[in-house]
Every structure is written in structure tokens, then in C-alpha cells.
N, C-alpha and C. Protein backbone atom coordinates (compact mmCIF):
# COMPACT_ATOMS: atom_id res chain seq x y z
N UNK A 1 0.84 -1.21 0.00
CA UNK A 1 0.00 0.00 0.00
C UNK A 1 0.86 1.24 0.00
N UNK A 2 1.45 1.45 0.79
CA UNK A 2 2.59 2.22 0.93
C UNK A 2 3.19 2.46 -0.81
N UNK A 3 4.24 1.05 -1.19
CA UNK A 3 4.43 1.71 -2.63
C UNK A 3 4.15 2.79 -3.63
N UNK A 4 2.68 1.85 -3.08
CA UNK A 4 1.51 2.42 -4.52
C UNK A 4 1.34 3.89 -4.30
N UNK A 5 1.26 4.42 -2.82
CA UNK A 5 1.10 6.09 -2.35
C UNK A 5 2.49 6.44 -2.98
N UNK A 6 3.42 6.03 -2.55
CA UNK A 6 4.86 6.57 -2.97
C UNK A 6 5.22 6.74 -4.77
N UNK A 7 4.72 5.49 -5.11
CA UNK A 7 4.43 5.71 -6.40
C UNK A 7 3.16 6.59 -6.89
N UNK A 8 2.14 6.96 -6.57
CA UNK A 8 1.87 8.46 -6.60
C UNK A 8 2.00 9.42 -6.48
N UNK A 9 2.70 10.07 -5.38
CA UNK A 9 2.89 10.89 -4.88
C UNK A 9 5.07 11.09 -5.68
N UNK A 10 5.02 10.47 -6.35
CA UNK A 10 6.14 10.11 -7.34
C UNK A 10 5.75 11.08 -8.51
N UNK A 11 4.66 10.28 -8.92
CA UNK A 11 3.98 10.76 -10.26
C UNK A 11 3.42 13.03 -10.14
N UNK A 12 2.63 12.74 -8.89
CA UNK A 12 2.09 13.60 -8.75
C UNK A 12 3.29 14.91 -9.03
N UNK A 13 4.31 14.85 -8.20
CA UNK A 13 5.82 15.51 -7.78
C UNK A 13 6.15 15.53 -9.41
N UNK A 14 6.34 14.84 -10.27
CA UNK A 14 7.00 15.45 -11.85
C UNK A 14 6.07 15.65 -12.15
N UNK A 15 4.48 15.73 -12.12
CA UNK A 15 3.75 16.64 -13.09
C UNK A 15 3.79 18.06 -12.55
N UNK A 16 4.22 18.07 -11.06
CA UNK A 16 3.97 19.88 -10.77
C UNK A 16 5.32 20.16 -11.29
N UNK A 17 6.72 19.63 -10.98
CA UNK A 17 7.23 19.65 -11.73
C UNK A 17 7.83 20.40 -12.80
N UNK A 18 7.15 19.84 -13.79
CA UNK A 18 6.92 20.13 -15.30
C UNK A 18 6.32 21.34 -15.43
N UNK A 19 5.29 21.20 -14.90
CA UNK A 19 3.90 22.03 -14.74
C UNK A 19 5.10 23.35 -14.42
N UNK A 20 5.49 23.70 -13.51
CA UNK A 20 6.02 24.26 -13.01
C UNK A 20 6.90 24.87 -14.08
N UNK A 21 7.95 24.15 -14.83
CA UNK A 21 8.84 24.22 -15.51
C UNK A 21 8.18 24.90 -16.84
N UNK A 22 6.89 24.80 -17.77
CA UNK A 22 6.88 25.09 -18.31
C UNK A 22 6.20 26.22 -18.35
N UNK A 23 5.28 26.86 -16.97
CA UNK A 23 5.15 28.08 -16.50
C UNK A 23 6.17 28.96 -16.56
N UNK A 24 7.47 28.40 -16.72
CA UNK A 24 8.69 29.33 -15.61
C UNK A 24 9.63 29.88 -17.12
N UNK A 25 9.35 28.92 -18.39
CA UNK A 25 9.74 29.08 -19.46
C UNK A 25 8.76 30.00 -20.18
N UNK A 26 7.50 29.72 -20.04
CA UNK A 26 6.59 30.56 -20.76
C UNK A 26 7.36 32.30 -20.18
N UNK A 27 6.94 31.93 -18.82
CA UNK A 27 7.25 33.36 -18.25
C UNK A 27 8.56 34.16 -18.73
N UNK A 28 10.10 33.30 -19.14
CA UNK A 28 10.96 33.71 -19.13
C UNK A 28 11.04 34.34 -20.91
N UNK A 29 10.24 33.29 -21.89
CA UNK A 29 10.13 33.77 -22.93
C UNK A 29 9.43 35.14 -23.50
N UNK A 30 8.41 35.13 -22.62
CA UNK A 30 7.32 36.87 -22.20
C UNK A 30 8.41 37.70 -21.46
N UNK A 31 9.07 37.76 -20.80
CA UNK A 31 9.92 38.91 -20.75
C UNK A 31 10.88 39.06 -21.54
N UNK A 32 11.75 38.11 -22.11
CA UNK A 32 12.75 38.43 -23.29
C UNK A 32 11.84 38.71 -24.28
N UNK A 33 11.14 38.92 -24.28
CA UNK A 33 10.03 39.33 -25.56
C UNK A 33 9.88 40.53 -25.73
N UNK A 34 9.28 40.64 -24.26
CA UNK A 34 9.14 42.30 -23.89
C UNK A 34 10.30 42.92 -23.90
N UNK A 35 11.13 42.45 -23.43
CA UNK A 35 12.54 42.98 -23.46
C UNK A 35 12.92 43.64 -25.03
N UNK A 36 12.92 42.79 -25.88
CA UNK A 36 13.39 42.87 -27.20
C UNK A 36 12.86 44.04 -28.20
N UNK A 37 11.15 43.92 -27.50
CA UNK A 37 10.10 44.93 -28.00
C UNK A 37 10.54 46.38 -27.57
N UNK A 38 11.17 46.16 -26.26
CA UNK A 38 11.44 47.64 -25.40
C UNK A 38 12.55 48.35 -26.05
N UNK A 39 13.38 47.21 -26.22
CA UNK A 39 14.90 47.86 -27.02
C UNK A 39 14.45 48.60 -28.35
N UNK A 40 13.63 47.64 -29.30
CA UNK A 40 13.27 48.04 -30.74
C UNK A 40 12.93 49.27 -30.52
N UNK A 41 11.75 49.58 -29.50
CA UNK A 41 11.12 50.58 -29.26
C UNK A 41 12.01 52.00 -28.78
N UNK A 42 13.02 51.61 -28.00
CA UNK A 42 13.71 52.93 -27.90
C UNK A 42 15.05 52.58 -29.07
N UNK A 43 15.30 52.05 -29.91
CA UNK A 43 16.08 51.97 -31.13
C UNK A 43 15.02 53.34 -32.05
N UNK A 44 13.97 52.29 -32.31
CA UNK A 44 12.67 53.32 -33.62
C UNK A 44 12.91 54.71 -32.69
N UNK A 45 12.57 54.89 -31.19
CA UNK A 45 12.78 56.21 -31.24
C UNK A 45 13.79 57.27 -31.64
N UNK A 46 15.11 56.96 -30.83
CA UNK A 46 16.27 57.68 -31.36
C UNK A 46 16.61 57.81 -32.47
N UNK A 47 16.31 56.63 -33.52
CA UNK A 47 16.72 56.65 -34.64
C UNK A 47 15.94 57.79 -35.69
N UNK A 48 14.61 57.87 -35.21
CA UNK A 48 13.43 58.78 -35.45
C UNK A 48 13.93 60.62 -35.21
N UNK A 49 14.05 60.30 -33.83
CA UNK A 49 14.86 61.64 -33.52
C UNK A 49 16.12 62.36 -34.13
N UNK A 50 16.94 61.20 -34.77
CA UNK A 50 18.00 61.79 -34.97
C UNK A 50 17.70 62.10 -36.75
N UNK A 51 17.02 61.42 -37.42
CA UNK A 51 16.62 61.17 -38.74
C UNK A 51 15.89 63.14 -38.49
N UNK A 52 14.96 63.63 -37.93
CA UNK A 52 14.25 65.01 -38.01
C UNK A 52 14.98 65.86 -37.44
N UNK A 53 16.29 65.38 -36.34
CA UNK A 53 17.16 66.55 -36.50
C UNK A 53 18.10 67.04 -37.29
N UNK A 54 18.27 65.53 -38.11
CA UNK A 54 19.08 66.43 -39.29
C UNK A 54 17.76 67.17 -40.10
N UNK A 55 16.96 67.15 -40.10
CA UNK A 55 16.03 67.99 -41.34
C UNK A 55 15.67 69.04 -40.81
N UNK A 56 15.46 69.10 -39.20
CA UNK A 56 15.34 70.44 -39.15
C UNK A 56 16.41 71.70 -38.88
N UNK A 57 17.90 70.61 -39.31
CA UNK A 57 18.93 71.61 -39.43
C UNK A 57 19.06 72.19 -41.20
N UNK A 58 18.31 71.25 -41.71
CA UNK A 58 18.79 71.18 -43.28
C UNK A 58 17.62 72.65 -43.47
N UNK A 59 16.28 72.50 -43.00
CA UNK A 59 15.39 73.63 -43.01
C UNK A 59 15.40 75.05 -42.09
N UNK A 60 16.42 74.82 -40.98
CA UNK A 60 16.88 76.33 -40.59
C UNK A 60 17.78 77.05 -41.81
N UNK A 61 18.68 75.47 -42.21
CA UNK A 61 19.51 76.60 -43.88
C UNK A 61 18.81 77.00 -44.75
N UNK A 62 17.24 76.76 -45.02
CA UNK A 62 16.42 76.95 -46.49
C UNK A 62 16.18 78.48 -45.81
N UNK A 63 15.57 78.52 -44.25
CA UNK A 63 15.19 79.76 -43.89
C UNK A 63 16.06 81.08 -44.27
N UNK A 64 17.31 80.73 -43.33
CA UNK A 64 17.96 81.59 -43.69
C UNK A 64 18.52 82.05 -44.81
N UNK A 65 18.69 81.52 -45.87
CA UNK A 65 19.14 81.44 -47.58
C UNK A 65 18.25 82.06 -48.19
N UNK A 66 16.71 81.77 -47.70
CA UNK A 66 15.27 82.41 -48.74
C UNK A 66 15.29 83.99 -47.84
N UNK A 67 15.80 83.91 -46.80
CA UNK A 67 16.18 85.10 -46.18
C UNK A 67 16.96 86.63 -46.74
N UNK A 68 18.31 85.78 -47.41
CA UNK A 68 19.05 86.44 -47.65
C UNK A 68 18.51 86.53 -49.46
N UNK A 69 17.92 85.84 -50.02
CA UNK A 69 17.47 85.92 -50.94
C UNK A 69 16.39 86.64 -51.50
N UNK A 70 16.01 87.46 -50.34
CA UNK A 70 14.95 88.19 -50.48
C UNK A 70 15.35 89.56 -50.45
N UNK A 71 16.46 89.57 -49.65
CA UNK A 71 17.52 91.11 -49.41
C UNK A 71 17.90 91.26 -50.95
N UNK A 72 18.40 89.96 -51.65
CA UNK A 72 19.54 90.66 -52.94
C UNK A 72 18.18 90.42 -54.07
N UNK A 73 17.49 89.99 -53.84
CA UNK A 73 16.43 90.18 -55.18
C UNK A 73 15.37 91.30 -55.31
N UNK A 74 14.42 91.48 -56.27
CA UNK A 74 13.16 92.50 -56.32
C UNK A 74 12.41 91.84 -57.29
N UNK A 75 12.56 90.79 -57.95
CA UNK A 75 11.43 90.14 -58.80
C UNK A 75 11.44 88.97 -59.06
N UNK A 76 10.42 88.42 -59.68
CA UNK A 76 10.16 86.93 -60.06
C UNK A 76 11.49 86.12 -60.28
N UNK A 77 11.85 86.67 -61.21
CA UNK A 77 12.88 85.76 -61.70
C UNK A 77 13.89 85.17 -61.17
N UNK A 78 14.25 86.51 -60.86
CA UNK A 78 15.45 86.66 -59.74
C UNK A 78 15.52 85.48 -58.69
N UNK A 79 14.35 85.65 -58.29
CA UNK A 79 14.26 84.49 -56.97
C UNK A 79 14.07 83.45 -56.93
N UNK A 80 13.33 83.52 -58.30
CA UNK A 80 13.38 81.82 -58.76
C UNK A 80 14.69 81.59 -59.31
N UNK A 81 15.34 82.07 -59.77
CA UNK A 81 16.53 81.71 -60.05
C UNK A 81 17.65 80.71 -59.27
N UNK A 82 17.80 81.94 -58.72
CA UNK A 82 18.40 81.68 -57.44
C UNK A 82 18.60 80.49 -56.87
N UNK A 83 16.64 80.30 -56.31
CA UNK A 83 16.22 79.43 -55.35
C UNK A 83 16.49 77.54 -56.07
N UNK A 84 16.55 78.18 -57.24
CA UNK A 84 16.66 76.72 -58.11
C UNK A 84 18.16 76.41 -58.58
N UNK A 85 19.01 77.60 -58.00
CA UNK A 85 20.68 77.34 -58.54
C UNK A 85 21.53 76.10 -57.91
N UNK A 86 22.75 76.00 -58.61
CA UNK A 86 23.59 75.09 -57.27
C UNK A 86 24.10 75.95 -56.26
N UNK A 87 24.24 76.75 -56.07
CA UNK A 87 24.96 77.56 -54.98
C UNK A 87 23.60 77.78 -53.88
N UNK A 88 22.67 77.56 -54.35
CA UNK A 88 21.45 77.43 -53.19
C UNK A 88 21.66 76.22 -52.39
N UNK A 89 21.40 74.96 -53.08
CA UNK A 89 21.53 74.19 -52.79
C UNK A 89 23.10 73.43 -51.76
N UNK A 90 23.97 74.08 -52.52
CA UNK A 90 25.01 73.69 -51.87
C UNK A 90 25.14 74.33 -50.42
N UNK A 91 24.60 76.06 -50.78
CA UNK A 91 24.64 76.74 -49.40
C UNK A 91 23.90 75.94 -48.19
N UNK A 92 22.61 75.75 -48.61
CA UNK A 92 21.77 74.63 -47.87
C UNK A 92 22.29 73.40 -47.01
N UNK A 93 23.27 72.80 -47.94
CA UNK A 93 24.02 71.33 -47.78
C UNK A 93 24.84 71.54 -46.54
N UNK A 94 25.24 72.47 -46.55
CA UNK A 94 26.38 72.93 -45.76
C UNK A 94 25.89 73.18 -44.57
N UNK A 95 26.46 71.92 -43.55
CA UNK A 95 26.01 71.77 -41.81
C UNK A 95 27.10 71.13 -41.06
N UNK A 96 27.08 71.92 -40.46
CA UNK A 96 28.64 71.96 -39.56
C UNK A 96 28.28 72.00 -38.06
N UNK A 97 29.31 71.51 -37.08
CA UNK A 97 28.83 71.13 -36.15
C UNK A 97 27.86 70.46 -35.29
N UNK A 98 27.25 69.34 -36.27
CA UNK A 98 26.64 68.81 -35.17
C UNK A 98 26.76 67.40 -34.59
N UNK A 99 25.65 66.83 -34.10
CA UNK A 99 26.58 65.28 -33.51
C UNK A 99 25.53 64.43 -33.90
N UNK A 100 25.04 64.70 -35.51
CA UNK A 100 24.25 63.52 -35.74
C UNK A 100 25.48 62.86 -36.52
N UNK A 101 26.28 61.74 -36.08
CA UNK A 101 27.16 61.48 -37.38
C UNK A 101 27.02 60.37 -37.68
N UNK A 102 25.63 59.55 -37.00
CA UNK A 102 25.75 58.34 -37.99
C UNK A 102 24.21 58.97 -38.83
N UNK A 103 24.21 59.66 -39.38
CA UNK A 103 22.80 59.85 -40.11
C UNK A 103 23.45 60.88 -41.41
N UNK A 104 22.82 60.32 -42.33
CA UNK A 104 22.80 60.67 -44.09
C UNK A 104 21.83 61.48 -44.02
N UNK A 105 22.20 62.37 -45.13
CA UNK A 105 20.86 63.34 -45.53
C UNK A 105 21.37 63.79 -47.39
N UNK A 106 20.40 63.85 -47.44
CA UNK A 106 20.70 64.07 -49.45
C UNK A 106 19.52 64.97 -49.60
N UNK A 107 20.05 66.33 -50.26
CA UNK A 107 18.82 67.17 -51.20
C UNK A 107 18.29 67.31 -52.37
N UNK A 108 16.86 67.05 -53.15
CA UNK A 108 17.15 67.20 -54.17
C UNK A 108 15.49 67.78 -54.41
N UNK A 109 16.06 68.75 -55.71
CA UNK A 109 14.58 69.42 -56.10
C UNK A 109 13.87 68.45 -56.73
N UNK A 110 12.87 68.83 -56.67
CA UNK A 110 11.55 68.00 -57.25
C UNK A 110 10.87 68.64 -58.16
N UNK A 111 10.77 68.66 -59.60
CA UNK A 111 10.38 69.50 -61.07
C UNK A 111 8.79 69.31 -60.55
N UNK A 112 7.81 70.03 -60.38
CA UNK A 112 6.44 70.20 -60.28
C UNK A 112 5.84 71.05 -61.08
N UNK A 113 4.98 71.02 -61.52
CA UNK A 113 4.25 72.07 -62.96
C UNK A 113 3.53 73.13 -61.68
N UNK A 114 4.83 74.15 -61.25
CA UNK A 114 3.58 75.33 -60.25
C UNK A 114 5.03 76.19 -59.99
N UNK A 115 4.37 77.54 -60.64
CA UNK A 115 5.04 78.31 -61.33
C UNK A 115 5.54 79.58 -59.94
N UNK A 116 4.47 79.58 -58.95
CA UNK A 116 4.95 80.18 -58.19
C UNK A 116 5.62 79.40 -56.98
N UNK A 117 5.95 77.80 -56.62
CA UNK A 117 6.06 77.94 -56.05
C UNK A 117 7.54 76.36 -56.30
N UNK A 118 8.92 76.42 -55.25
CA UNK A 118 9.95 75.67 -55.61
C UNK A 118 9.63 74.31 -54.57
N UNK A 119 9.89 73.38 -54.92
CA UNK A 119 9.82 72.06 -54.58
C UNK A 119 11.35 71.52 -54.28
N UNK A 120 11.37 71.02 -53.15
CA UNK A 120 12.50 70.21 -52.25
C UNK A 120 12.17 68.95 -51.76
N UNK A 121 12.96 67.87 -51.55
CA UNK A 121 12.56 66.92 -50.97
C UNK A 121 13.96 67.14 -49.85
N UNK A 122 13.74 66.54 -49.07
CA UNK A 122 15.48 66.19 -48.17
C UNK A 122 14.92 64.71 -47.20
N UNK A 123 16.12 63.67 -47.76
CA UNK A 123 16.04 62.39 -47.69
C UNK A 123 17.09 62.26 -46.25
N UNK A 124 16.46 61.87 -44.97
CA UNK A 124 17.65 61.74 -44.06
C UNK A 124 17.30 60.19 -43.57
N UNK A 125 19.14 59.48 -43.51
CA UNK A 125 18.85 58.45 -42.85
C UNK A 125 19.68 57.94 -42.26
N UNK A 126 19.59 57.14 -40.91
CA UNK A 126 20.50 56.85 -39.68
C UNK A 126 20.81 55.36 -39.30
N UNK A 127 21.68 54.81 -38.99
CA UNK A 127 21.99 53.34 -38.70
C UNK A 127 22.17 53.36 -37.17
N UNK A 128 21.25 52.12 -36.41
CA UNK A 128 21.96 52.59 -35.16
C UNK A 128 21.55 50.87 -34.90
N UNK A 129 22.67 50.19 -34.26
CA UNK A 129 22.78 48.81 -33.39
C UNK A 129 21.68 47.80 -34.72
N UNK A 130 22.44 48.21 -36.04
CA UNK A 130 22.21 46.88 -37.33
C UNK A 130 20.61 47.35 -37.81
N UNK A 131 20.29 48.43 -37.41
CA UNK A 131 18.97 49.02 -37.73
C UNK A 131 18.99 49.81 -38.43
N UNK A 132 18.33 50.52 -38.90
CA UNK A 132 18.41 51.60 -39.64
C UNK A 132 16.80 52.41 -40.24
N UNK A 133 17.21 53.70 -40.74
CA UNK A 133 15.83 54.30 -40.75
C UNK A 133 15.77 55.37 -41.22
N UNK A 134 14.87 55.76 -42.40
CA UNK A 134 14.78 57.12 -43.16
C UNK A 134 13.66 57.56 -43.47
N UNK A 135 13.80 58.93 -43.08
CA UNK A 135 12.37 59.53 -43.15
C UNK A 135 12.83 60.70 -44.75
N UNK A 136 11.39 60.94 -45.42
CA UNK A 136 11.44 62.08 -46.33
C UNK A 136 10.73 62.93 -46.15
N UNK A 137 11.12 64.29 -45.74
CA UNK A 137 10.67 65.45 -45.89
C UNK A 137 10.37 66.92 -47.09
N UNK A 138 9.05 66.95 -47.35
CA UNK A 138 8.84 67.52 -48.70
C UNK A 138 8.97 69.07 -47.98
N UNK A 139 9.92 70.00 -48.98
CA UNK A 139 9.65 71.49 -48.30
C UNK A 139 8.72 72.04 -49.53
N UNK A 140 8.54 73.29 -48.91
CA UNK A 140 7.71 74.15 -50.44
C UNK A 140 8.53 75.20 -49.92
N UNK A 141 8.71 76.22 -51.14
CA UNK A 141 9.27 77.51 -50.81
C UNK A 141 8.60 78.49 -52.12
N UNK A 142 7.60 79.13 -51.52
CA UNK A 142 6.69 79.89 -52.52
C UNK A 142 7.43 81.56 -52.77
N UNK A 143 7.15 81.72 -54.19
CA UNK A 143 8.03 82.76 -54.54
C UNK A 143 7.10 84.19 -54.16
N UNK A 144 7.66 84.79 -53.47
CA UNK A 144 6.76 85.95 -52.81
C UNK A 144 6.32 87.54 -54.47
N UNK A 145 7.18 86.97 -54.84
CA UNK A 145 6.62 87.78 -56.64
C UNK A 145 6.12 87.62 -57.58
N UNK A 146 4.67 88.56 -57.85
CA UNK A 146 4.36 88.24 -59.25
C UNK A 146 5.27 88.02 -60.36
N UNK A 147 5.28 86.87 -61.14
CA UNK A 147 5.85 86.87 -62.36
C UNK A 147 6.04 88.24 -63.15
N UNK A 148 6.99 88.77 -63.53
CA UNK A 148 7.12 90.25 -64.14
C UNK A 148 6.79 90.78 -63.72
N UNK A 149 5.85 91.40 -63.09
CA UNK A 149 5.10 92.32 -62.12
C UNK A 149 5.94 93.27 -62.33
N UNK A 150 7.02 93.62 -61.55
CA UNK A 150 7.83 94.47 -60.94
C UNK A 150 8.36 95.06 -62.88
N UNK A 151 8.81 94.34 -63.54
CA UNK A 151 9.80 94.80 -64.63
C UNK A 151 8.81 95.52 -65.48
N UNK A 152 7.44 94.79 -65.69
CA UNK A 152 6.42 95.61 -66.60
C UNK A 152 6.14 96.70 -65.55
N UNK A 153 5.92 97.18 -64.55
CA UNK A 153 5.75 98.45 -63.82
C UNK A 153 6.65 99.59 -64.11
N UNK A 154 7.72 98.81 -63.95
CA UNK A 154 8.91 100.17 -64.46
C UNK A 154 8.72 100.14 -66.14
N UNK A 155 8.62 98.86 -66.94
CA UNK A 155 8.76 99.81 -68.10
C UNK A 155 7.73 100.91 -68.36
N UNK A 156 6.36 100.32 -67.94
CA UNK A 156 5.20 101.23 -68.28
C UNK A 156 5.65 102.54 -67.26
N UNK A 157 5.92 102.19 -66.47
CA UNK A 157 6.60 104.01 -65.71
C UNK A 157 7.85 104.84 -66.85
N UNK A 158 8.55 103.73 -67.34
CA UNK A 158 9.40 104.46 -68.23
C UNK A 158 8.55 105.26 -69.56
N UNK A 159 7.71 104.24 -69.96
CA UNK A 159 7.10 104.76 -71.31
C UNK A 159 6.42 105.91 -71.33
N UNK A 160 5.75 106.05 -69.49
CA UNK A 160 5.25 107.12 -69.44
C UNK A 160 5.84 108.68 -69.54
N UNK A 161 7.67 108.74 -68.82
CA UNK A 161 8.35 109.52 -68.69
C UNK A 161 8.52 109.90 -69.65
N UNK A 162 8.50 108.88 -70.91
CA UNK A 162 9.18 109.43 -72.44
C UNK A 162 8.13 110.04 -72.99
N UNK A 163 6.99 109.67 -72.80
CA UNK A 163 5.82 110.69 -73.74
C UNK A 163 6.41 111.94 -73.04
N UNK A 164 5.85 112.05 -71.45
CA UNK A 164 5.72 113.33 -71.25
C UNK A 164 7.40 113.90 -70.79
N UNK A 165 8.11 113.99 -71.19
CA UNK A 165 9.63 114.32 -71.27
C UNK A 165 9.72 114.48 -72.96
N UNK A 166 9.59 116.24 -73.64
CA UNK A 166 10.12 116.19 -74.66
C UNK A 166 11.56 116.82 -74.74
N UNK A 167 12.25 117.03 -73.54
CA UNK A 167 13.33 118.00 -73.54
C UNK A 167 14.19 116.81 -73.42
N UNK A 168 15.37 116.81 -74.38
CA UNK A 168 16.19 115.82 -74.00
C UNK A 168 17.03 115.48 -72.85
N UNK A 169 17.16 116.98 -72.23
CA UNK A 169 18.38 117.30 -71.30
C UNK A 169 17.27 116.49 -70.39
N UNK A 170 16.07 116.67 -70.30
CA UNK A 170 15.19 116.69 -68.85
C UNK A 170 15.17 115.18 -68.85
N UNK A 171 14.87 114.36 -70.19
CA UNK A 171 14.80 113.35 -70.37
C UNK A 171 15.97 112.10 -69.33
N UNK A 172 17.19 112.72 -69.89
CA UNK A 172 18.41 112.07 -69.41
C UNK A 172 18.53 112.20 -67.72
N UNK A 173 18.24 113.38 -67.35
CA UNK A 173 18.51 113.70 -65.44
C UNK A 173 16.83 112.59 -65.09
N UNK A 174 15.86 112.64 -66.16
CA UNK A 174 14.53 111.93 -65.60
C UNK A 174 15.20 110.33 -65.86
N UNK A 175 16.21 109.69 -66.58
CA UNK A 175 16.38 108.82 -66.35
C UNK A 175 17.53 108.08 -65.41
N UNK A 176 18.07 109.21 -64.89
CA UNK A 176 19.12 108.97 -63.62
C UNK A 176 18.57 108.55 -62.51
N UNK A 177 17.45 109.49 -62.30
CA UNK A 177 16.39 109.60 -61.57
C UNK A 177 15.08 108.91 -61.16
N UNK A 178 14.99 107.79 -62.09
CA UNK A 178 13.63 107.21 -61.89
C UNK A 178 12.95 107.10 -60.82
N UNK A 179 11.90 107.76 -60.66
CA UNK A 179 11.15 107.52 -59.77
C UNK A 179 10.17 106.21 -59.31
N UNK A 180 10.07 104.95 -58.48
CA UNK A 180 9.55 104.14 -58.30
C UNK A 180 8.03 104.28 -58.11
N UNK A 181 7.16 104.27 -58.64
CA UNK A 181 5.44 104.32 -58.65
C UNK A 181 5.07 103.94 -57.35
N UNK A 182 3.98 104.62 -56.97
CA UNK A 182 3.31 104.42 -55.90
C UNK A 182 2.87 103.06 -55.60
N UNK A 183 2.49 102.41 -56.50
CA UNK A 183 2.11 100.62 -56.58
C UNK A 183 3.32 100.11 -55.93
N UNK A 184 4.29 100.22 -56.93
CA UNK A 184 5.55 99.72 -56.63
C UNK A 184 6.28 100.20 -55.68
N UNK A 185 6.40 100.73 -54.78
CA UNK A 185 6.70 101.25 -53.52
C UNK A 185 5.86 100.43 -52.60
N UNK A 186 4.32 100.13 -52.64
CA UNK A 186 3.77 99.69 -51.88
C UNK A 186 4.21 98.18 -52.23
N UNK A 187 4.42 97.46 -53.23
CA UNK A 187 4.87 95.93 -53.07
C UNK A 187 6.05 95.50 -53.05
N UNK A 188 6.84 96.28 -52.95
CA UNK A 188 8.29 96.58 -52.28
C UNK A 188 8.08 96.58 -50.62
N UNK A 189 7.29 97.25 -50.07
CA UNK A 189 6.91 96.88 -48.50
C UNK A 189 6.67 96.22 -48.01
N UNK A 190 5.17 95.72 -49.36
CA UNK A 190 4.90 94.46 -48.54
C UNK A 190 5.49 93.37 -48.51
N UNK A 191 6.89 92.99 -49.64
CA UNK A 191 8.22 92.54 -49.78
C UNK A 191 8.69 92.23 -48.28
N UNK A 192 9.34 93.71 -48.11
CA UNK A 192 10.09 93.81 -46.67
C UNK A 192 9.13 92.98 -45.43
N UNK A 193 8.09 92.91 -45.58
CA UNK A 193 6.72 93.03 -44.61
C UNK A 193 7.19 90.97 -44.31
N UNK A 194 7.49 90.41 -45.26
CA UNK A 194 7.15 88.88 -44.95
C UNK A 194 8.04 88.14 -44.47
N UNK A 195 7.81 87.20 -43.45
CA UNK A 195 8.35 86.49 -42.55
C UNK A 195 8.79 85.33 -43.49
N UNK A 196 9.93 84.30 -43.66
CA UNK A 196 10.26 84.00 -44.29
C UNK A 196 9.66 81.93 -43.76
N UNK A 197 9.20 82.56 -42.72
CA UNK A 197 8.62 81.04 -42.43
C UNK A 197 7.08 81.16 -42.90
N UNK A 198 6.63 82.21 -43.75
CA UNK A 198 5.51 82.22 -43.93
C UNK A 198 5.82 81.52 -45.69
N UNK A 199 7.21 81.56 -46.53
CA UNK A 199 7.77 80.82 -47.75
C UNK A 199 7.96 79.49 -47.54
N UNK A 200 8.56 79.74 -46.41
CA UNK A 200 9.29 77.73 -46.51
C UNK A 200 8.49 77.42 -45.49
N UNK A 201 7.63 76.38 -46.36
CA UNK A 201 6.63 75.42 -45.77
C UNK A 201 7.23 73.77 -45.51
N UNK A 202 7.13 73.23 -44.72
CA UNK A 202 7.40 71.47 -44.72
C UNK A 202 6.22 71.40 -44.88
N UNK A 203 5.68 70.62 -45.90
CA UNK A 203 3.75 70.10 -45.76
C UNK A 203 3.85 68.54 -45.52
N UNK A 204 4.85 68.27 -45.23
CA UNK A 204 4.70 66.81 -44.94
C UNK A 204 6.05 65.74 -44.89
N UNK A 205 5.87 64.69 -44.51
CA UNK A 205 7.18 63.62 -44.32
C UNK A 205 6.98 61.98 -44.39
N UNK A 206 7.56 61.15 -45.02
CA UNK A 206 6.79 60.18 -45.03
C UNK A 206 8.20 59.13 -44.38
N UNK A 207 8.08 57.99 -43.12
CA UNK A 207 8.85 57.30 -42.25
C UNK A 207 9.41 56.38 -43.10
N UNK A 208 10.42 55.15 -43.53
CA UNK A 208 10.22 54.02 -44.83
C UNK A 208 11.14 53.40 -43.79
């Protein structure tokens, strides 16, 4: 009789056991799990973070450039010019000092049929512990000038001077002299008047 208890109480002892054992594995596999999830999770973040600080260093340079680009220009062209040259772009490129250095960034315009306004993409991307991660950021940078505007104002101001200028002498001191039109004085202000984060727009970014 005895045995037979011992030989139960045998049996009973390796099923808790087990029982036991494969509770203790489940459990250990749910935290290396979680574990793994937690790491990924602060990997995707930093890597995230460091991917939009390079772009929002790459877009303090668009600011300041459409900045200074607004000082040396007065019309359409001009600024589109410019804004579409390599020396824009390169000025842009150019970022110094900082401590993203495992993260890439590449600029490149984007040809769009819209006449007032310049298209950027800037591609940044970062490797961190066999991971890696790139986000794209679309800028807009809208040209604050009517197309010709400004050049047909002065000529029609010129054409006007020449009717009424028949003296030649008066003619020549009236063209030393040009006087800028009241229109054109006022969109020359409202020129000076614009904030340059009201041009360079980010409208969007897509994670890959």
C-alpha cells in the first residue's frame, strides 16, 4: 500500500514539476520578448529623432538662404533663379557642427508644374545597433513675386516719362532719376513686410 502512495505521490511531484517548468519558461520567454520589443522601441525612437534633426537643421539653412534671398532680389525671376541654382543648394548642404554622425541626408529638387512655387525633398537616414531608418521630408518655398510684375511696372513708368519728357536734357537727369510708382513702392513693403517662415513650408514627411 505504501508503494503504490509513494508511487503516486512520485507521479504527482513530476507533473507539478513540469507544470512548473513550463510556467517558468513561458514566463521567461514573455519577458525576453518584452525585453526585445522595449529595445526596438527605444532603437525606432532615437533613430526617429535623430533622422528630423538632421532635417530640421537642413530647413533652418532653407530659412535663412530664402532670407538672404529676399535682401539681394526684387522680382520673379530673380528668386526663382536663385532658389533653383547650385549655390542654393550647396549653401543649404552645408552643416557643420553637429553630432548627428551616424545619419545621411541628401537634397534634391523635385520639377512640379507650379510656377509660383519651388519644390524640395530632403532624404535623411540613420543606422543605429544593425537598424536603420529614413524619413522624407517635402519642403515648399513659394516665390513671394508676381511673375514680371515688378519689370512691366517700371517699363510702363518708363514709357510714361518718355511721352511726357520732350526735352532731351530733362529726359536724361529723368532717367538717372527714376522715380519708383506708388504701386511699386507699396509691393516693395509688402516685400520687406514677410516672414520668411511664412515661404518655406514642410507640408509633410513620409517614415520608410
Amino acid at each position: 500500500m505504501s508503494r503504490k502512495n509513494n508511487g503516486s505521490i512520485l507521479i504527482i511531484t513530476v507533473f507539478v514539476f513540469l507544470f512548473v517548468n513550463i510556467i517558468a519558461i513561458n514566463c521567461s520567454a514573455l519577458i525576453l520578448s518584452n525585453t526585445r520589443y522595449t529595445r526596438y522601441d527605444y532603437e525606432e525612437v532615437y533613430m526617429k529623432e535623430q533622422c528630423l534633426g538632421k532635417i530640421e537643421l537642413i530647413y533652418s539653412n532653407i530659412l535663412k538662404e530664402v532670407d538672404k534671398t529676399l535682401t539681394n532680389t526684387n522680382d520673379y525671376d530673380s528668386f526663382k533663379e536663385y532658389i533653383v541654382s547650385d549655390n542654393f543648394l550647396n549653401t543649404i548642404n552645408n552643416i557643420q557642427d553637429d553630432d548627428l554622425n551616424n545619419t545621411t541626408y541628401q537634397i534634391n529638387r523635385t520639377d512640379l508644374n507650379d510656377k509660383n512655387n519651388i519644390y524640395y525633398e530632403i532624404i535623411s537616414k540613420t543606422t543605429y545597433n544593425k537598424f536603420s531608418k529614413q524619413i522624407v521630408a517635402y519642403v515648399k518655398i513659394k516665390n513671394p513675386f508676381q511673375e514680371d510684375s515688378l519689370s512691366e511696372n517700371k517699363d510702363n513708368s518708363q514709357d510714361v516719362e518718355d511721352s511726357e519728357e520732350s526735352d532731351l536734357n530733362k529726359l536724361k537727369s529723368s532717367d538717372e532719376n527714376i522715380e519708383v510708382s506708388q504701386k511699386e513702392q507699396e509691393k516693395i513693403k509688402n516685400i520687406e513686410d514677410i516672414n520668411c517662415s511664412d515661404l518655406v513650408i514642410m507640408f509633410g514627411y513620409k517614415e520608410e
